[in-house]
Protein backbone atom coordinates (compact mmCIF):
# COMPACT_ATOMS: atom_id res chain seq x y z
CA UNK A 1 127.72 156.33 52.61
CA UNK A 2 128.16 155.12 49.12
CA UNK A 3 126.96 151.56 47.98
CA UNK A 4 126.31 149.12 45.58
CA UNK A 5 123.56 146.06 44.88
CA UNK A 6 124.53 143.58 42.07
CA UNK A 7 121.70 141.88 41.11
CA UNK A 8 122.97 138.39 38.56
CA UNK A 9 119.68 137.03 37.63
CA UNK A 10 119.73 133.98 34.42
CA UNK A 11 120.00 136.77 31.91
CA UNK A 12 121.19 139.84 33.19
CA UNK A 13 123.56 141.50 35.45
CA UNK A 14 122.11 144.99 37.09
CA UNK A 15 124.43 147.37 39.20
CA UNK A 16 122.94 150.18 41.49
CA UNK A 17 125.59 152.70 42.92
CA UNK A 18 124.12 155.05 45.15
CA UNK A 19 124.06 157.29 48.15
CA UNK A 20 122.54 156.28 51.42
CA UNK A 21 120.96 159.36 53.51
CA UNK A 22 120.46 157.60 56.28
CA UNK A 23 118.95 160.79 58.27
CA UNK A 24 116.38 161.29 55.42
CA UNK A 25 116.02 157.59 54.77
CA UNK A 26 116.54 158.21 50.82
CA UNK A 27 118.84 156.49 48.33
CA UNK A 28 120.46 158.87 45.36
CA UNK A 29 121.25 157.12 42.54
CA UNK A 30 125.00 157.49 41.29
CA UNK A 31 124.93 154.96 38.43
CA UNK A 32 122.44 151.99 37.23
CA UNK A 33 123.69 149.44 34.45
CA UNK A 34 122.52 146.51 33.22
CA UNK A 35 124.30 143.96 30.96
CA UNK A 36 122.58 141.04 29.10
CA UNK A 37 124.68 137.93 30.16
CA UNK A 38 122.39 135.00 29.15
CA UNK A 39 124.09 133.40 32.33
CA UNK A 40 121.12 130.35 32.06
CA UNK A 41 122.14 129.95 28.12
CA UNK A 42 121.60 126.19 27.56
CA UNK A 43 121.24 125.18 31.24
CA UNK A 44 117.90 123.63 30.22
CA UNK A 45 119.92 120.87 27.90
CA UNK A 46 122.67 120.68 30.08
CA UNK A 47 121.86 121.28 33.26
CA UNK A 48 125.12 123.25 33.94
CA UNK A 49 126.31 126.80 33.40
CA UNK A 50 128.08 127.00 29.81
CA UNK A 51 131.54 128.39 29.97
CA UNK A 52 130.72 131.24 27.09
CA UNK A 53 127.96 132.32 29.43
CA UNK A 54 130.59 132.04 32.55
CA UNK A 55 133.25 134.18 30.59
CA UNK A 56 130.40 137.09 29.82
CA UNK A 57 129.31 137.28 33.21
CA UNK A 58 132.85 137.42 34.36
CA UNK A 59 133.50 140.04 31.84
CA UNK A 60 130.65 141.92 33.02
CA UNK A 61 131.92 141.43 36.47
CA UNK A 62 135.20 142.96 36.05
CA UNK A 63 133.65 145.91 34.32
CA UNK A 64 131.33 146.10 37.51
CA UNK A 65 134.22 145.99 40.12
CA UNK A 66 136.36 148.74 38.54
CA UNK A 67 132.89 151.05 38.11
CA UNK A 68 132.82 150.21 41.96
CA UNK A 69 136.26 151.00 42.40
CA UNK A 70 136.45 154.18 40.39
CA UNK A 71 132.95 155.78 42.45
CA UNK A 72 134.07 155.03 45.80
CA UNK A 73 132.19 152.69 47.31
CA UNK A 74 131.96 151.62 50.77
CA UNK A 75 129.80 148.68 50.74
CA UNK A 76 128.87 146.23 47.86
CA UNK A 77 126.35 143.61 48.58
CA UNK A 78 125.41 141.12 45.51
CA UNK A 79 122.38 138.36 45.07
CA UNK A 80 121.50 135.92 42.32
């Protein structure tokens, strides 16, 4: 089974594609990527997500999905 963990943490995005062998309990990697997003930018001041940081981590979203799309995966799971 293929799969994928999104990890959106205050200022980066991570992807993990991989395979599950669930007989040999292993994971093979298919692709890792990481984007700096800066999600948290300004929070501090404003105590809200900025829309600038909003649009990147969108952006880097999208980019995400289709990389998800294109390697066939089964199951995509995301935390923040």
């Amino acid at each position: 089974m293929r799969v994928a963990a999104l990890d959106c943490g205050t200022n980066s995005l991570r992807l993990l594609i991989a395979d599950v062998n669930k007989a040999q309990g292993s994971l093979t990697d298919v692709d890792r990527k990481m984007q700096i997003v800066r999600l948290g930018e300004g929070v501090d001041k404003t105590g809200v997500l900025s829309h600038a940081a909003l649009a990147r981590t969108f952006d880097a979203l999208d980019e995400y999905a289709s990389l998800i799309n294109q390697r066939g995966v089964e199951k995509a799971s995301m935390v923040a």
